[in-house]
PDB file of N, CA and C in Angstrom:
ATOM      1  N   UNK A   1     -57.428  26.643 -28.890  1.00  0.00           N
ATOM      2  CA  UNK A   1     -56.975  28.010 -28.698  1.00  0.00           C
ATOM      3  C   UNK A   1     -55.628  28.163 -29.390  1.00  0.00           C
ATOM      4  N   UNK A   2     -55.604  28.824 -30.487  1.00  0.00           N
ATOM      5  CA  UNK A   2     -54.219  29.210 -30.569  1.00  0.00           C
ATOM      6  C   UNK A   2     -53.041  29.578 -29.889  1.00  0.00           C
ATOM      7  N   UNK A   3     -51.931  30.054 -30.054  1.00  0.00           N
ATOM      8  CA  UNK A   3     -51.014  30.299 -29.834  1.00  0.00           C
ATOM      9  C   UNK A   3     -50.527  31.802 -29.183  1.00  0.00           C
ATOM     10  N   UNK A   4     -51.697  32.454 -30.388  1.00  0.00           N
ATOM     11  CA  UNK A   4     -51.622  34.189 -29.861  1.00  0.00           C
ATOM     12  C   UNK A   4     -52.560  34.420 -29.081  1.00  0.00           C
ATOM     13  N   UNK A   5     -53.503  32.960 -28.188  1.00  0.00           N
ATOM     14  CA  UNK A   5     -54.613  33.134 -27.755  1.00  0.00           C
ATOM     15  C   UNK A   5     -53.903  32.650 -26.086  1.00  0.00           C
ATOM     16  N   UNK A   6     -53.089  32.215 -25.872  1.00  0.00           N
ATOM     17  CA  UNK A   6     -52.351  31.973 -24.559  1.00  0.00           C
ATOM     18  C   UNK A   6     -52.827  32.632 -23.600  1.00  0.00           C
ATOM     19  N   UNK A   7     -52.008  33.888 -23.975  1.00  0.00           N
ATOM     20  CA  UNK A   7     -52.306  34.731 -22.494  1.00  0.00           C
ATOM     21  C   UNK A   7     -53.894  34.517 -21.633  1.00  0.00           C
ATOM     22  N   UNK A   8     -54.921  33.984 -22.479  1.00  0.00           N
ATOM     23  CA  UNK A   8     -56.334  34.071 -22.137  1.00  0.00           C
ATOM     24  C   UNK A   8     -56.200  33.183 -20.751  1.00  0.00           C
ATOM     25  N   UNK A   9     -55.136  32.198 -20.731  1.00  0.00           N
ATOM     26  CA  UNK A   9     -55.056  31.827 -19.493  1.00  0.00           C
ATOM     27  C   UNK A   9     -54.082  31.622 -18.379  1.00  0.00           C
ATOM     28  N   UNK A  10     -54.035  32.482 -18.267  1.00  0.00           N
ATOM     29  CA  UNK A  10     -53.214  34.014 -16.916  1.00  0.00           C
ATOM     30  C   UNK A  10     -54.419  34.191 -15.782  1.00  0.00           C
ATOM     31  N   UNK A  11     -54.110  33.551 -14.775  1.00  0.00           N
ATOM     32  CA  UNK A  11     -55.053  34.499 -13.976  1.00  0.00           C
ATOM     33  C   UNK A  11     -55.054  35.565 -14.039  1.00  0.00           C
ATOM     34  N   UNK A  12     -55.812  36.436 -13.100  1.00  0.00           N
ATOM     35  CA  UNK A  12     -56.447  37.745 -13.187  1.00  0.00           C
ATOM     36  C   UNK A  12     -55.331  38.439 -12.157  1.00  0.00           C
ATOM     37  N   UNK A  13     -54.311  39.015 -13.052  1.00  0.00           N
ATOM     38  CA  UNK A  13     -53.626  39.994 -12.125  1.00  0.00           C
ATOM     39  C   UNK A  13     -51.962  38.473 -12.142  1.00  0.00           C
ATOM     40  N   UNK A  14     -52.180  37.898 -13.094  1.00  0.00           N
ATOM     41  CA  UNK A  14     -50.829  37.140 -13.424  1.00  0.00           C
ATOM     42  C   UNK A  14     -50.015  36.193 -12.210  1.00  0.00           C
ATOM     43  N   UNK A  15     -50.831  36.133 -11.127  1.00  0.00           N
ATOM     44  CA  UNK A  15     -49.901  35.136 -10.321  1.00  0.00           C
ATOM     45  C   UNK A  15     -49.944  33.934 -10.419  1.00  0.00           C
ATOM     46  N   UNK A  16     -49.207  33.171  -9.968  1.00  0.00           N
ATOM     47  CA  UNK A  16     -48.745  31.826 -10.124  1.00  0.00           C
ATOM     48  C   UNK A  16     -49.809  31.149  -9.372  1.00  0.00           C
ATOM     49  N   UNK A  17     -50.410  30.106  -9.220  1.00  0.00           N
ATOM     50  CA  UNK A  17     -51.008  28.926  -8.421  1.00  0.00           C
ATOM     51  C   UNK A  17     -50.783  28.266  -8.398  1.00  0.00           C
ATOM     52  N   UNK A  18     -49.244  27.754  -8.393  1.00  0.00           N
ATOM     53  CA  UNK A  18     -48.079  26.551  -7.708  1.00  0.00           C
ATOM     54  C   UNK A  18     -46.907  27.450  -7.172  1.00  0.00           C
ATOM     55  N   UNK A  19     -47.243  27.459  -5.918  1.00  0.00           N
ATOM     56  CA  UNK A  19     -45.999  28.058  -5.192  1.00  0.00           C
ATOM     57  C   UNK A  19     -44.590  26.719  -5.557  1.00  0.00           C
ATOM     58  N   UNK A  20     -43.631  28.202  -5.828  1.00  0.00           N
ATOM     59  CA  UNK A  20     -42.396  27.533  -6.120  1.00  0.00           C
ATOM     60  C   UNK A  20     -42.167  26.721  -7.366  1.00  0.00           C
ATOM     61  N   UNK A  21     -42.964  27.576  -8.280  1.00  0.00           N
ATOM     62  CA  UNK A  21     -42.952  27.096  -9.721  1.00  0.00           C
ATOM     63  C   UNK A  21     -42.109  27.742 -10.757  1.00  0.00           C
ATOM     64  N   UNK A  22     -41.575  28.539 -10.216  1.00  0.00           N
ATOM     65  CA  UNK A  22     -40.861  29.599 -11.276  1.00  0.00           C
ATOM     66  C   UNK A  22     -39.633  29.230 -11.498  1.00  0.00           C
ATOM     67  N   UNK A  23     -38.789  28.400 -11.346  1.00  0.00           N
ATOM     68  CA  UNK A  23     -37.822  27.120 -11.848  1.00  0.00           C
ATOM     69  C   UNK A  23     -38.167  26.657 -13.104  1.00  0.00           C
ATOM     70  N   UNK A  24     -39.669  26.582 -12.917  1.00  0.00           N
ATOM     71  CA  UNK A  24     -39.669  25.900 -14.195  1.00  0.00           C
ATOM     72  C   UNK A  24     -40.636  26.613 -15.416  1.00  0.00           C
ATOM     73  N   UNK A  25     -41.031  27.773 -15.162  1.00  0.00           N
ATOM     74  CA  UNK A  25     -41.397  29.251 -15.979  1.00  0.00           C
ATOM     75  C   UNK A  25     -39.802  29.747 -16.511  1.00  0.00           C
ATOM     76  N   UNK A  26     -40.137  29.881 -17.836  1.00  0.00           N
ATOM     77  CA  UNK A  26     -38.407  30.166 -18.994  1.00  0.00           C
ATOM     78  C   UNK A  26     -39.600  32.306 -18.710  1.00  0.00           C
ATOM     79  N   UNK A  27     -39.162  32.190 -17.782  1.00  0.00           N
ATOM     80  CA  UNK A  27     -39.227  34.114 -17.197  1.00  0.00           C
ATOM     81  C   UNK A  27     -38.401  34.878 -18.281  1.00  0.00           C
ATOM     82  N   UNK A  28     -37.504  34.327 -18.612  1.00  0.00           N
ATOM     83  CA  UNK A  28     -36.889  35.079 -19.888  1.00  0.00           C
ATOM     84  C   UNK A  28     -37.163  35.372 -20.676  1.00  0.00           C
ATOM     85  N   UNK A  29     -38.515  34.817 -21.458  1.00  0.00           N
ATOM     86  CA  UNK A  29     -38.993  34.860 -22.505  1.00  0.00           C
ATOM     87  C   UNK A  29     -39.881  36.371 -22.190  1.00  0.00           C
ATOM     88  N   UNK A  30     -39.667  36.571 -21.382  1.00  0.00           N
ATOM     89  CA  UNK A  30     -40.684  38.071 -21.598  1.00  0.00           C
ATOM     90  C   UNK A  30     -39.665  39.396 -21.390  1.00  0.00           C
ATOM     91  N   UNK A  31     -38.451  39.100 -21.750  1.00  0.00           N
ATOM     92  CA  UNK A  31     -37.241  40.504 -22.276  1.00  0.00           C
ATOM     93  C   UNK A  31     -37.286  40.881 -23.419  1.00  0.00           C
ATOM     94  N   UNK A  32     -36.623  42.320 -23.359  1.00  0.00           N
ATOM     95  CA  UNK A  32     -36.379  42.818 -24.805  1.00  0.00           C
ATOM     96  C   UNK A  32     -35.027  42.930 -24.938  1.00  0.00           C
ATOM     97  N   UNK A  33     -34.321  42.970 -24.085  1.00  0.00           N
ATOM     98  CA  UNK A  33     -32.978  43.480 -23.698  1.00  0.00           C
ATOM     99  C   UNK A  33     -32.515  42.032 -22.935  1.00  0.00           C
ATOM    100  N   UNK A  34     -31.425  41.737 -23.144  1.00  0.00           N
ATOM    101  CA  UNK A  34     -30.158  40.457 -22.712  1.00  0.00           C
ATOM    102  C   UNK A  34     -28.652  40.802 -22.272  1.00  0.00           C
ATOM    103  N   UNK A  35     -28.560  40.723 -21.240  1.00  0.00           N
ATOM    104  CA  UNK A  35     -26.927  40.662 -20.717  1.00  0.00           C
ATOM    105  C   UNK A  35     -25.692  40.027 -21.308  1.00  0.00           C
ATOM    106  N   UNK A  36     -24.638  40.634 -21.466  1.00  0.00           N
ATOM    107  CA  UNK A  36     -24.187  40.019 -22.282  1.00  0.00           C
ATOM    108  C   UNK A  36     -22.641  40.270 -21.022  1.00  0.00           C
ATOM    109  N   UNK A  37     -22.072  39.562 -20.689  1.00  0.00           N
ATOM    110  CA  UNK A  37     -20.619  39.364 -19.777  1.00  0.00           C
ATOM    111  C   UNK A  37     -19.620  39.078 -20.486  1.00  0.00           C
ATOM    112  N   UNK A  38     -18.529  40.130 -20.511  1.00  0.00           N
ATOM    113  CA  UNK A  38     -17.209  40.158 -21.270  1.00  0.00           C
ATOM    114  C   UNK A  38     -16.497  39.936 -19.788  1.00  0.00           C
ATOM    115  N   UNK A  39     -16.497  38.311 -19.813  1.00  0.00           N
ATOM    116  CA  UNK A  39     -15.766  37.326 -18.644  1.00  0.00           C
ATOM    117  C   UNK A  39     -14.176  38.293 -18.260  1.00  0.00           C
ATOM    118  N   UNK A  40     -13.977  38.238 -19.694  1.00  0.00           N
ATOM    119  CA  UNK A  40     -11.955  38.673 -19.096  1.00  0.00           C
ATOM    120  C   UNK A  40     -12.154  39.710 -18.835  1.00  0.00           C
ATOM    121  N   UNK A  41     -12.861  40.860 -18.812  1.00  0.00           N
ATOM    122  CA  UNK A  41     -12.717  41.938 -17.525  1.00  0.00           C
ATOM    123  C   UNK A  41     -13.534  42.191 -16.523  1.00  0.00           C
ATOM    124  N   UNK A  42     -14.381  40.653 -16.126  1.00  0.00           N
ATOM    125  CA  UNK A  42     -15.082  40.920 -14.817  1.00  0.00           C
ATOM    126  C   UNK A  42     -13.645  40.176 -13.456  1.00  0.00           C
ATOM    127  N   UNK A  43     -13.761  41.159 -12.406  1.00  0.00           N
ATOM    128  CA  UNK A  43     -13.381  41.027 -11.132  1.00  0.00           C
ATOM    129  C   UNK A  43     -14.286  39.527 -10.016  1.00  0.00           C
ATOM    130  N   UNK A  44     -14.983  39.076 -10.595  1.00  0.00           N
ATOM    131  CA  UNK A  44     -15.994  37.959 -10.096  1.00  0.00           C
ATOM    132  C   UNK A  44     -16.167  38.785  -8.699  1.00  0.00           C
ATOM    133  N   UNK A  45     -16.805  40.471  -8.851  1.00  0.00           N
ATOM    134  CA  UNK A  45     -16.999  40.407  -7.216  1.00  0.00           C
ATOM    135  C   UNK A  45     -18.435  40.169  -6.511  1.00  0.00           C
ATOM    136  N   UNK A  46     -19.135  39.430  -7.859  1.00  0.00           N
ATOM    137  CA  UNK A  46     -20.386  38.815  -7.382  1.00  0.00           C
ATOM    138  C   UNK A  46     -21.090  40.011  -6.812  1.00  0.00           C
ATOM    139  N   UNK A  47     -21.101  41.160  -6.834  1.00  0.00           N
ATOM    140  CA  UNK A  47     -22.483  42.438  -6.756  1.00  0.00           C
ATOM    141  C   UNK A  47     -23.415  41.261  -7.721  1.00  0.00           C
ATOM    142  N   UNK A  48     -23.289  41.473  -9.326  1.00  0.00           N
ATOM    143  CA  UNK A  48     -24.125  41.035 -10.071  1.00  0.00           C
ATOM    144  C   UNK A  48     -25.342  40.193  -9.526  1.00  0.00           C
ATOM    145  N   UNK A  49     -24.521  39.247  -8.896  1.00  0.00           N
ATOM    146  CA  UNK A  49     -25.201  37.784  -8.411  1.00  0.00           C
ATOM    147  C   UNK A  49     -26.052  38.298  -7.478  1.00  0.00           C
ATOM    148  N   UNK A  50     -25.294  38.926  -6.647  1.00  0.00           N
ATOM    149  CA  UNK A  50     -26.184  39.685  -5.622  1.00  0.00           C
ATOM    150  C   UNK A  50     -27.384  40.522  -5.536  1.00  0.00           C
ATOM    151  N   UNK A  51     -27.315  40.906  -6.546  1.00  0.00           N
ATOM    152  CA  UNK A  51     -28.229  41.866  -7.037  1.00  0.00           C
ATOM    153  C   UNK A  51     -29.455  41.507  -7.937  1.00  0.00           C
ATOM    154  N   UNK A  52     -29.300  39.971  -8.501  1.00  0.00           N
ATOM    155  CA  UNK A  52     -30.028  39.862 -10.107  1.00  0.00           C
ATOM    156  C   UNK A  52     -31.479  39.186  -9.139  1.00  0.00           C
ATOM    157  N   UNK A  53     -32.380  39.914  -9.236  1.00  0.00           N
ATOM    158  CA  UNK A  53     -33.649  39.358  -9.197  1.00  0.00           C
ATOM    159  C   UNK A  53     -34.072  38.315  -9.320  1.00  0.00           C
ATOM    160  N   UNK A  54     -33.167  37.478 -10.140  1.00  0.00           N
ATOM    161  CA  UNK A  54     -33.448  36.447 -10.763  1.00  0.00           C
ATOM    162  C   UNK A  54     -32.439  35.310 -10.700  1.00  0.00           C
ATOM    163  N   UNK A  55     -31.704  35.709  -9.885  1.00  0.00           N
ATOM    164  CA  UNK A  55     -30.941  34.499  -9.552  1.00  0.00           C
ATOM    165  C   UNK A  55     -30.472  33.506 -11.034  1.00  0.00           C
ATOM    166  N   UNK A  56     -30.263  34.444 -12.180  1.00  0.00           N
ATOM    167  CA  UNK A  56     -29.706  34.133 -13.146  1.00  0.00           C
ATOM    168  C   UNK A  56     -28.081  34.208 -13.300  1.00  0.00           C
ATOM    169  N   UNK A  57     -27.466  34.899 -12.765  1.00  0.00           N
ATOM    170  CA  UNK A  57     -25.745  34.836 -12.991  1.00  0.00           C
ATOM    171  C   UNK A  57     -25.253  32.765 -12.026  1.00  0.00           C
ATOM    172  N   UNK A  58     -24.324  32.306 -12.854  1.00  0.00           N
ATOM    173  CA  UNK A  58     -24.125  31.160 -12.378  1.00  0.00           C
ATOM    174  C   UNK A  58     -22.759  31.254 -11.715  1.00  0.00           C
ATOM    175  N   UNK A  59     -22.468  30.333 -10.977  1.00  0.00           N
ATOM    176  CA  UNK A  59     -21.682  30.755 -10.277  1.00  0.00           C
ATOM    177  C   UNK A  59     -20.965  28.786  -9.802  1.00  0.00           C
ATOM    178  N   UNK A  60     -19.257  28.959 -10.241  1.00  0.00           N
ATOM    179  CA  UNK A  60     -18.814  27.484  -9.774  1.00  0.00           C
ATOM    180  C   UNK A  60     -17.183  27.938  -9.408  1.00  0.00           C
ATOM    181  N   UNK A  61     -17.045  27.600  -7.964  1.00  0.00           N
ATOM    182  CA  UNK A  61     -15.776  27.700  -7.326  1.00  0.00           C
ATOM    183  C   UNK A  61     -15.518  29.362  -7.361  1.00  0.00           C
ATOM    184  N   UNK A  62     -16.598  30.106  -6.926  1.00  0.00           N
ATOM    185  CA  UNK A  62     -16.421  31.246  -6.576  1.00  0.00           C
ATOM    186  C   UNK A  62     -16.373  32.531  -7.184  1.00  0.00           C
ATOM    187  N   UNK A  63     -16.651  31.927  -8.702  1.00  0.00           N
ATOM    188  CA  UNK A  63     -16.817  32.840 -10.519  1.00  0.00           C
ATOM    189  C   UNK A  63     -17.862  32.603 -10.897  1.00  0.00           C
ATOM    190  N   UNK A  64     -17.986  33.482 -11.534  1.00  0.00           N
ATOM    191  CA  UNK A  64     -19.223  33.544 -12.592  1.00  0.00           C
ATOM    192  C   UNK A  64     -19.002  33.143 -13.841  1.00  0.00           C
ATOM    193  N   UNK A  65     -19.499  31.762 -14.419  1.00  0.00           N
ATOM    194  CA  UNK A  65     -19.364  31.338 -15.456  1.00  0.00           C
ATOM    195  C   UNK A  65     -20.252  31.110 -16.363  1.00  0.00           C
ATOM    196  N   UNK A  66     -21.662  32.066 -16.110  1.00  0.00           N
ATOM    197  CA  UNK A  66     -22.590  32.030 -16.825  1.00  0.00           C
ATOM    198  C   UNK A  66     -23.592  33.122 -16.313  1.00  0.00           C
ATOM    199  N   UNK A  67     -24.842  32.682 -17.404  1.00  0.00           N
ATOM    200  CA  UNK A  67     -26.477  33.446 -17.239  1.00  0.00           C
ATOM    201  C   UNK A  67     -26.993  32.649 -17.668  1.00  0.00           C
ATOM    202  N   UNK A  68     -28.201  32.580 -16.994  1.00  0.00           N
ATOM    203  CA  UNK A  68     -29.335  31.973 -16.597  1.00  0.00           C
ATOM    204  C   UNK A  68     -30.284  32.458 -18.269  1.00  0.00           C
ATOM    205  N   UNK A  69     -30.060  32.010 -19.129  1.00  0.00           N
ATOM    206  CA  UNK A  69     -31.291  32.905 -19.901  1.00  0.00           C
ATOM    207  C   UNK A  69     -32.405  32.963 -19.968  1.00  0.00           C
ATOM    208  N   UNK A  70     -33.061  31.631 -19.627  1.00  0.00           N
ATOM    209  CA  UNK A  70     -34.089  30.782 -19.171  1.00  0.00           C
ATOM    210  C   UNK A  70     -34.761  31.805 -18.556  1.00  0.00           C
ATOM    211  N   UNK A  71     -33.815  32.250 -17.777  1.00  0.00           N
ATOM    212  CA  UNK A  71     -34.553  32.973 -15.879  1.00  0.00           C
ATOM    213  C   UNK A  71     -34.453  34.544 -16.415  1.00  0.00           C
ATOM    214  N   UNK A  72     -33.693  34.818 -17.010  1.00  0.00           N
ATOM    215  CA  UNK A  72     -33.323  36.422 -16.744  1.00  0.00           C
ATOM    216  C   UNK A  72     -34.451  37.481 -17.175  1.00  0.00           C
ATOM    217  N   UNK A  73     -34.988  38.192 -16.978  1.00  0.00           N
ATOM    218  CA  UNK A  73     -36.007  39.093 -17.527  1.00  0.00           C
ATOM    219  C   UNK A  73     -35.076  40.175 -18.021  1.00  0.00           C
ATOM    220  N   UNK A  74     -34.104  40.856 -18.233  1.00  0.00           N
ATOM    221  CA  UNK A  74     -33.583  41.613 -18.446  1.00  0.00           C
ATOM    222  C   UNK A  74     -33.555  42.662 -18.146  1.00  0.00           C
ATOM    223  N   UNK A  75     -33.678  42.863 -16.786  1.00  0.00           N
ATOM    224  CA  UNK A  75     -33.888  44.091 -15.902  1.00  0.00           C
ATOM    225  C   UNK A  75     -33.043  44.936 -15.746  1.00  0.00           C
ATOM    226  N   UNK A  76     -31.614  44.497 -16.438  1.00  0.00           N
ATOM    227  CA  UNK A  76     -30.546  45.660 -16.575  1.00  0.00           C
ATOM    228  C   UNK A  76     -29.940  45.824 -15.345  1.00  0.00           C
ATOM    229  N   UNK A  77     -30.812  45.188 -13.944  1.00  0.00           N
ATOM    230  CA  UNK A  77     -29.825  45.750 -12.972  1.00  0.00           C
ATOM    231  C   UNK A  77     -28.360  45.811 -12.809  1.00  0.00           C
ATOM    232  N   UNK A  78     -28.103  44.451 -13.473  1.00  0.00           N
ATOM    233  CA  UNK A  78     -26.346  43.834 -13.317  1.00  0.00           C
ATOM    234  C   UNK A  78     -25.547  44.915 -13.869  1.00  0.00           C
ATOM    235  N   UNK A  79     -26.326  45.887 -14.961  1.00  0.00           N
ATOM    236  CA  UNK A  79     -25.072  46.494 -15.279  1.00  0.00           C
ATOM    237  C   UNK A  79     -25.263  47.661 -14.877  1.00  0.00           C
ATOM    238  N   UNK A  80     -25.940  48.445 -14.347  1.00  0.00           N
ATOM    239  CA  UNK A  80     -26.215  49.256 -13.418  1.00  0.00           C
ATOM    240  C   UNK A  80     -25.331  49.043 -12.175  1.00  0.00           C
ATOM    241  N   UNK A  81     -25.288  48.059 -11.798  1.00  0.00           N
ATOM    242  CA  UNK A  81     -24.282  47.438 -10.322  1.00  0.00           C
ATOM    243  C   UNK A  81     -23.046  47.167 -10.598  1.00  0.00           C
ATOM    244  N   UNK A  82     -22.646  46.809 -11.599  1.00  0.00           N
ATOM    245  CA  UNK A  82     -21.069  46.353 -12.145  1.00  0.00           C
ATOM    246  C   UNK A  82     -20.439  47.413 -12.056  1.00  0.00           C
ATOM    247  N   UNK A  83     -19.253  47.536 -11.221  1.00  0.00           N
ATOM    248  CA  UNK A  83     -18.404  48.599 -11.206  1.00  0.00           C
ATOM    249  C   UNK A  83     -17.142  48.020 -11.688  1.00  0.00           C
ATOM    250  N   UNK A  84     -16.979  47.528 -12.934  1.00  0.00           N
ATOM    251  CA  UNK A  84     -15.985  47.105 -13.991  1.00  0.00           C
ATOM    252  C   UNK A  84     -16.765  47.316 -15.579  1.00  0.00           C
ATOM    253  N   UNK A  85     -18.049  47.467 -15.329  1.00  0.00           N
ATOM    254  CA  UNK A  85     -18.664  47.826 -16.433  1.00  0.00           C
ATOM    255  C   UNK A  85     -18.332  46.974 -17.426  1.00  0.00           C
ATOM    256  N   UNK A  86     -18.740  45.684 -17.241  1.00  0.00           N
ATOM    257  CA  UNK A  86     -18.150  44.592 -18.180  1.00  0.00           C
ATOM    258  C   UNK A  86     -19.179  43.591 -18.537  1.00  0.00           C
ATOM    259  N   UNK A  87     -20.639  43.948 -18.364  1.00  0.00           N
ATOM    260  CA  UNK A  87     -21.944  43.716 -18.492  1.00  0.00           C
ATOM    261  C   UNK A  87     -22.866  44.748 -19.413  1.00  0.00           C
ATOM    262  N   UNK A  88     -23.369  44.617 -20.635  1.00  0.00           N
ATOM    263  CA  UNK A  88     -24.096  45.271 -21.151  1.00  0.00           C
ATOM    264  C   UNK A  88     -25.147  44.612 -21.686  1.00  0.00           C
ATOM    265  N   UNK A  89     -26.165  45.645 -21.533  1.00  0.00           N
ATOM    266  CA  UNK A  89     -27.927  44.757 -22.482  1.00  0.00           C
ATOM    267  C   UNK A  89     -27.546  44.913 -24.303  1.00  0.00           C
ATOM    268  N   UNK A  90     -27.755  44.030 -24.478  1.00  0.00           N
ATOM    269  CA  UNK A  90     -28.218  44.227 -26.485  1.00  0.00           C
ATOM    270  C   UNK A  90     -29.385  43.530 -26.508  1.00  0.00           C
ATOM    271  N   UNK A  91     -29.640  44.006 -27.464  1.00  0.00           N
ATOM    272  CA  UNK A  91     -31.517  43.633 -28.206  1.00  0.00           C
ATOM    273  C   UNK A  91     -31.454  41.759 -27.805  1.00  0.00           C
ATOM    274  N   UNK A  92     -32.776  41.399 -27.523  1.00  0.00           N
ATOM    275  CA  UNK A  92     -32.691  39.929 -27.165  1.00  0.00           C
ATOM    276  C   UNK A  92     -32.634  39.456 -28.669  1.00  0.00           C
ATOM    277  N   UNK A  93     -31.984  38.759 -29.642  1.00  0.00           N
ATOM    278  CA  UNK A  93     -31.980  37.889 -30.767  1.00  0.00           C
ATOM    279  C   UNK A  93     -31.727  36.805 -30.447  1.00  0.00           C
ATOM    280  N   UNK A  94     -31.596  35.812 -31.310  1.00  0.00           N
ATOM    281  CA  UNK A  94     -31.666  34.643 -31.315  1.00  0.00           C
ATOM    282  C   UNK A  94     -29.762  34.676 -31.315  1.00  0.00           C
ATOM    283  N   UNK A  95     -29.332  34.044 -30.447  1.00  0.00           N
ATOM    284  CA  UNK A  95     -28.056  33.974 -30.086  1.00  0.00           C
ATOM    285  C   UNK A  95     -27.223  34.906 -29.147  1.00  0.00           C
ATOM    286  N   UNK A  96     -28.038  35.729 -29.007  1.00  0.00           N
ATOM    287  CA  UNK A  96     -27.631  36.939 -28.305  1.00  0.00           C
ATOM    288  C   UNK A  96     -27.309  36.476 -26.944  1.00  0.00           C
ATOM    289  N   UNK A  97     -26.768  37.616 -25.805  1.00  0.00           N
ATOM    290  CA  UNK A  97     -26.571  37.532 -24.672  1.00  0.00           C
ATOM    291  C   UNK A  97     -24.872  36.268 -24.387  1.00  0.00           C
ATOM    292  N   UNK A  98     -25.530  36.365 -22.786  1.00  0.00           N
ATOM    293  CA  UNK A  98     -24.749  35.101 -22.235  1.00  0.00           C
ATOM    294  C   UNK A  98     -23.093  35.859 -21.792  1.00  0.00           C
ATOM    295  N   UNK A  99     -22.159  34.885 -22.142  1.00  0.00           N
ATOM    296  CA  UNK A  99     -20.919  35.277 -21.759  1.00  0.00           C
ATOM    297  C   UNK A  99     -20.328  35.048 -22.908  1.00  0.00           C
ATOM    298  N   UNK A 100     -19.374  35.909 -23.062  1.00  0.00           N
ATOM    299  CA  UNK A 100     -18.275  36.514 -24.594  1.00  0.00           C
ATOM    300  C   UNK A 100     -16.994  36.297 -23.810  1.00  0.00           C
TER     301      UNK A 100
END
């Protein structure tokens, strides 16, 4: 089976049949849009974290020092929730996203 022939095996209606597998599903790979965190004017008041579906914002000694890209679907919520507005989506490319 090729490559563009994948999806053929998806169950019916896309759920998983290993609970607690999605650790290791790169969920990211199905965005169009990527977060991108301009660190020096976030407040670390962790809404983001709070909020991300995806348990993609990282977090060490109480900051946010990353994204998950692996994990993130790009659901835009974070910057919808950021009230420093220091989170924006750009097109997913190859290098794109993450923290600036």
């Amino acid at each position: 089976m090729g490559k563009r022939e994948l999806w053929k095996q998806i169950p019916t209606g896309g759920y998983s049949e290993q609970p607690g597998s999605t650790s290791s599903v790169r969920t990211g790979d199905w965005r169009s849009e990527v977060p991108v965190l301009e660190i020096e004017r976030c407040t670390h008041c962790m809404i983001c974290w709070i909020d991300c579906p995806d348990a993609s914002f990282q977090v060490a000694e109480s900051k946010l020092v990353g994204i998950d890209l692996d994990h993130c679907k790009g659901c835009g919520i974070c910057v919808e929730v950021c009230p420093t507005k220091c989170i924006e989506m750009v097109p997913d490319t190859p290098g794109a996203g993450g923290v600036k």
